[in-house]
N, C-alpha and C. Protein backbone atom coordinates (compact mmCIF):
# COMPACT_ATOMS: atom_id res chain seq x y z
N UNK A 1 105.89 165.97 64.81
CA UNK A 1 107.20 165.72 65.36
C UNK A 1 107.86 167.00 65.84
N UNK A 2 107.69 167.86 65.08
CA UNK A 2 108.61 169.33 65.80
C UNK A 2 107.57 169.91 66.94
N UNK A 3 106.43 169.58 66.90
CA UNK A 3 106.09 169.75 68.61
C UNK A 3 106.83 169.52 69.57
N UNK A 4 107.14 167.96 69.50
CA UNK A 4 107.74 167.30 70.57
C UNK A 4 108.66 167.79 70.81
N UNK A 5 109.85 168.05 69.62
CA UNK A 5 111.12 169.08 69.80
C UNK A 5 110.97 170.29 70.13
N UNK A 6 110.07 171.23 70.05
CA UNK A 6 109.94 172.09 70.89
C UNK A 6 109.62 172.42 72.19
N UNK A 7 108.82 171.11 72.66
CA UNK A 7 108.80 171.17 74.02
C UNK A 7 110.02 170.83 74.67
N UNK A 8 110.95 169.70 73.85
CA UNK A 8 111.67 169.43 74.33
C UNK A 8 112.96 170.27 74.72
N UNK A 9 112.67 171.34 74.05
CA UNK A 9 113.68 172.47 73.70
C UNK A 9 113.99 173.69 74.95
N UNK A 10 112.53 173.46 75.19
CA UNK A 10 111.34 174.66 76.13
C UNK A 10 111.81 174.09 77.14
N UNK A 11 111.45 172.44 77.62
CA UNK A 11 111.94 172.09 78.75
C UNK A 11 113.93 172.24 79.53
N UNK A 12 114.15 172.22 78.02
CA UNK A 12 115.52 172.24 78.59
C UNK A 12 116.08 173.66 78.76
N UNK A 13 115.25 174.68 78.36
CA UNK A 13 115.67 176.08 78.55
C UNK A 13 115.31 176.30 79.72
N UNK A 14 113.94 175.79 80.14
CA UNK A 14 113.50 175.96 81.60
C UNK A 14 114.55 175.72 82.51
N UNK A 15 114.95 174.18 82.71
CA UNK A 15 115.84 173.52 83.35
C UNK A 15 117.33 174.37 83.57
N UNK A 16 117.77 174.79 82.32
CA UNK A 16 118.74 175.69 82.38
C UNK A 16 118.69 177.12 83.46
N UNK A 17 117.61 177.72 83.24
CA UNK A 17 117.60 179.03 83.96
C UNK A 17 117.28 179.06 85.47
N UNK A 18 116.86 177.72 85.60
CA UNK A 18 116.15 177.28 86.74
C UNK A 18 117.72 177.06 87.83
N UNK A 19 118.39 176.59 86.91
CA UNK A 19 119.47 176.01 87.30
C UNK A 19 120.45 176.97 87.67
N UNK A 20 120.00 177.97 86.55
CA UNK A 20 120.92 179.46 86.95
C UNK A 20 120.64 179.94 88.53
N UNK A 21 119.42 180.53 88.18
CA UNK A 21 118.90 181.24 89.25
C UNK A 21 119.32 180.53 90.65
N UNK A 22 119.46 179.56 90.51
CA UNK A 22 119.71 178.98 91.91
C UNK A 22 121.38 178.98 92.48
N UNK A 23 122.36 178.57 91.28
CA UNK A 23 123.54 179.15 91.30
C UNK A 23 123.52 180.87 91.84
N UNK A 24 123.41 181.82 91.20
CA UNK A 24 123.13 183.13 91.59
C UNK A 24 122.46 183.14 92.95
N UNK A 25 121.50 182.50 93.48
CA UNK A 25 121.26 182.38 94.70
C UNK A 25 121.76 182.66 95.83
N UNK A 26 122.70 180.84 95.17
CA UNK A 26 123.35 180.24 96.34
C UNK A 26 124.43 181.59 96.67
N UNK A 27 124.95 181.55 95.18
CA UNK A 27 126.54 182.29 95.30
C UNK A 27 126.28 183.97 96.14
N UNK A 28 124.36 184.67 96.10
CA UNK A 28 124.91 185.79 96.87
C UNK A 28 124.42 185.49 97.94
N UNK A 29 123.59 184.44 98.34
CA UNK A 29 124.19 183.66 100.25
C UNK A 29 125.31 183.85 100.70
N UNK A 30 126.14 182.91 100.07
CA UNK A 30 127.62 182.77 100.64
C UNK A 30 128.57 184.42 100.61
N UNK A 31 128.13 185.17 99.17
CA UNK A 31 128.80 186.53 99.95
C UNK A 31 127.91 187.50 100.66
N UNK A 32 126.95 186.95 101.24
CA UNK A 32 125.89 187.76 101.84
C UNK A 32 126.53 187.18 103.85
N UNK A 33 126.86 185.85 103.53
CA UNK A 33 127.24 185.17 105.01
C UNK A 33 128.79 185.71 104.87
N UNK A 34 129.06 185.88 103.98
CA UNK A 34 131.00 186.32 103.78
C UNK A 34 131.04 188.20 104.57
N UNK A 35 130.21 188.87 103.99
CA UNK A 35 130.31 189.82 104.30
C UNK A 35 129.97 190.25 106.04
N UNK A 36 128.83 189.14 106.49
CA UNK A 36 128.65 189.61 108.02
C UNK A 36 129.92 188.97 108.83
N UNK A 37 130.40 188.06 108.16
CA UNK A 37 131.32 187.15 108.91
C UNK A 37 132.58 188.30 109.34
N UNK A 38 132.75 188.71 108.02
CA UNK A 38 134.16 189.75 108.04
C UNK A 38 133.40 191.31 108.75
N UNK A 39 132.81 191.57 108.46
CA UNK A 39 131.96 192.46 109.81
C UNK A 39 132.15 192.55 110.65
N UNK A 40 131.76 191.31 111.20
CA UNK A 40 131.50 191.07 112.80
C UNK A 40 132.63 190.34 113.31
N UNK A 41 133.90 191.02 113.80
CA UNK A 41 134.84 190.10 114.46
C UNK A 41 135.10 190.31 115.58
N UNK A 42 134.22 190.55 116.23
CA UNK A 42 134.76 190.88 117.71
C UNK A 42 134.10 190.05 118.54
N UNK A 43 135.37 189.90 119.67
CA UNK A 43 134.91 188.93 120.54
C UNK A 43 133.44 188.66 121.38
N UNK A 44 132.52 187.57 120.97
CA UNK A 44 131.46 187.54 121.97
C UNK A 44 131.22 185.87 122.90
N UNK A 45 130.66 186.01 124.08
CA UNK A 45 130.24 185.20 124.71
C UNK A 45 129.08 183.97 124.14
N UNK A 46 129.47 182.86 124.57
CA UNK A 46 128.36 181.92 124.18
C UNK A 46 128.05 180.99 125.51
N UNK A 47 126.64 181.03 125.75
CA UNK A 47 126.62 180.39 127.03
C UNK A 47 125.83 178.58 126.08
N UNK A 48 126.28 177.93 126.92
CA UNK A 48 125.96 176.29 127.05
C UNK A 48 125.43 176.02 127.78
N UNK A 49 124.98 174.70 127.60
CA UNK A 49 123.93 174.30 128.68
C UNK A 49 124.94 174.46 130.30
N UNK A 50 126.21 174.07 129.86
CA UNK A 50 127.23 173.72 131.55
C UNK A 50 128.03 174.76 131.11
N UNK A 51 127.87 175.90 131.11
CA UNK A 51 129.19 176.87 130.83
C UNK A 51 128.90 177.81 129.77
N UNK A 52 130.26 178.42 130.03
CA UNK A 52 130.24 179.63 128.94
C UNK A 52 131.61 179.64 128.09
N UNK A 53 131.71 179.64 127.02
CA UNK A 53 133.02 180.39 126.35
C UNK A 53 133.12 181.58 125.55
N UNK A 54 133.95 181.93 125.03
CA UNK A 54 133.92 182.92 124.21
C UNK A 54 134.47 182.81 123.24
N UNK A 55 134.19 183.72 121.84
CA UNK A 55 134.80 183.44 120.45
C UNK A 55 134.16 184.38 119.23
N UNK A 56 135.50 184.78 118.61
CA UNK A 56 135.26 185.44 117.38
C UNK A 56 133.72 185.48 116.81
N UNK A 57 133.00 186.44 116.88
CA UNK A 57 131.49 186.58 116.23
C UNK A 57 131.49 185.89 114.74
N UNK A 58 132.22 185.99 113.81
CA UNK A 58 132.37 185.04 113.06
C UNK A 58 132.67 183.89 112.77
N UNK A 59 133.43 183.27 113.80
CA UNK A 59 133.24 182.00 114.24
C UNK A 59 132.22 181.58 114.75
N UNK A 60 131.14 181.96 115.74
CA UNK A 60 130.10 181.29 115.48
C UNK A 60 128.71 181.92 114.61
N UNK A 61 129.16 182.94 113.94
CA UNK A 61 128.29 182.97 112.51
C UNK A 61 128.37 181.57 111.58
N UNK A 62 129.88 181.37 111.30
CA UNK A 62 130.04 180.26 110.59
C UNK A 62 129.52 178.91 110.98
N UNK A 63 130.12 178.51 112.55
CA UNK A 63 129.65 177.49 113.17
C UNK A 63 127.64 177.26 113.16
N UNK A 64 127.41 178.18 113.61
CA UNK A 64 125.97 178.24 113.29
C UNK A 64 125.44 178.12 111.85
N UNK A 65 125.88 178.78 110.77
CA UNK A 65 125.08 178.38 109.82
C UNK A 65 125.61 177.01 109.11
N UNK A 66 126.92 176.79 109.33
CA UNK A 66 127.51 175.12 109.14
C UNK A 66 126.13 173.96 109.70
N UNK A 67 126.01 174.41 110.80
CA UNK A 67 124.56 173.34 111.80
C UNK A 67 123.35 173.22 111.33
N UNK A 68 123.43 174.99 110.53
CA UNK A 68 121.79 174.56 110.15
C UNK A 68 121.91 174.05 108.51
N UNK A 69 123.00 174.26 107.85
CA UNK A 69 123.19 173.33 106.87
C UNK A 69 122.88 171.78 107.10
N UNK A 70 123.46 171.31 107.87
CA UNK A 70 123.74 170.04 108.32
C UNK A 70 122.17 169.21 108.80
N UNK A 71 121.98 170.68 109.47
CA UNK A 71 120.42 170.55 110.34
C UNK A 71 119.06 169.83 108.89
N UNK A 72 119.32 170.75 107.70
CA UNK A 72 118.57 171.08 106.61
C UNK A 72 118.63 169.91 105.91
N UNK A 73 119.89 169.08 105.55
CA UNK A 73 120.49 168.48 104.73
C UNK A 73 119.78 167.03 105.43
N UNK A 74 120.05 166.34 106.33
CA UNK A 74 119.32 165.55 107.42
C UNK A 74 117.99 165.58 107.08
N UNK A 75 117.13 166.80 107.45
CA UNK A 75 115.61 166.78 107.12
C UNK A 75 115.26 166.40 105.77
N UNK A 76 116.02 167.02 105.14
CA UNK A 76 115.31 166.39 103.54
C UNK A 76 115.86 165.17 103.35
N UNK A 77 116.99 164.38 103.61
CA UNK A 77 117.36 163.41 103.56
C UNK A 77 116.79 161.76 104.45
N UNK A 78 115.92 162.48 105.42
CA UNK A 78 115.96 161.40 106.21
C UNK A 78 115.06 160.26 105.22
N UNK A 79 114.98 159.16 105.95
CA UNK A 79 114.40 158.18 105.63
C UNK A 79 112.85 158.09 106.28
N UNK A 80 112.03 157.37 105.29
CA UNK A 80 110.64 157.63 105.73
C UNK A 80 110.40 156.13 105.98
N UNK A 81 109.40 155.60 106.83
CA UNK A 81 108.82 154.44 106.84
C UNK A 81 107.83 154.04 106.40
């Protein structure tokens, strides 16, 4: 019986750190994307398929990695047949 509780113990320590590491991850992404954002503020060009505008380099730092969130989130989510 204290096998079982030790694996069971083992598994949940795993689960825990696993869980960390990915928190710590995420969190120095976001000040890793925080820091270029506030970096880079100067005005640049974006061309479109019909046009061009322009806008804060951190605005489309943000806008861009918002898409490929979105982009990411979709792929693992889709539905299979």
């Amino acid at each position: 019986m204290t096998d079982d509780s030790n694996d069971v113990q083992e598994s949940s320590a795993t689960r825990g750190l696993g869980q960390t590491l990915q928190l710590v991850a995420m969190a120095t992404l976001v000040a890793l994307i925080a820091a270029l954002t506030i970096d880079n503020r100067r005005e640049v060009d974006i061309g479109w398929v019909v046009g061009e505008s322009s806008a804060p380099l951190a605005a489309a730092l943000v806008v861009a990695f918002l898409l490929g969130l979105g982009v990411g989130w979709l792929g693992a989510h889709r539905r299979r047949r």
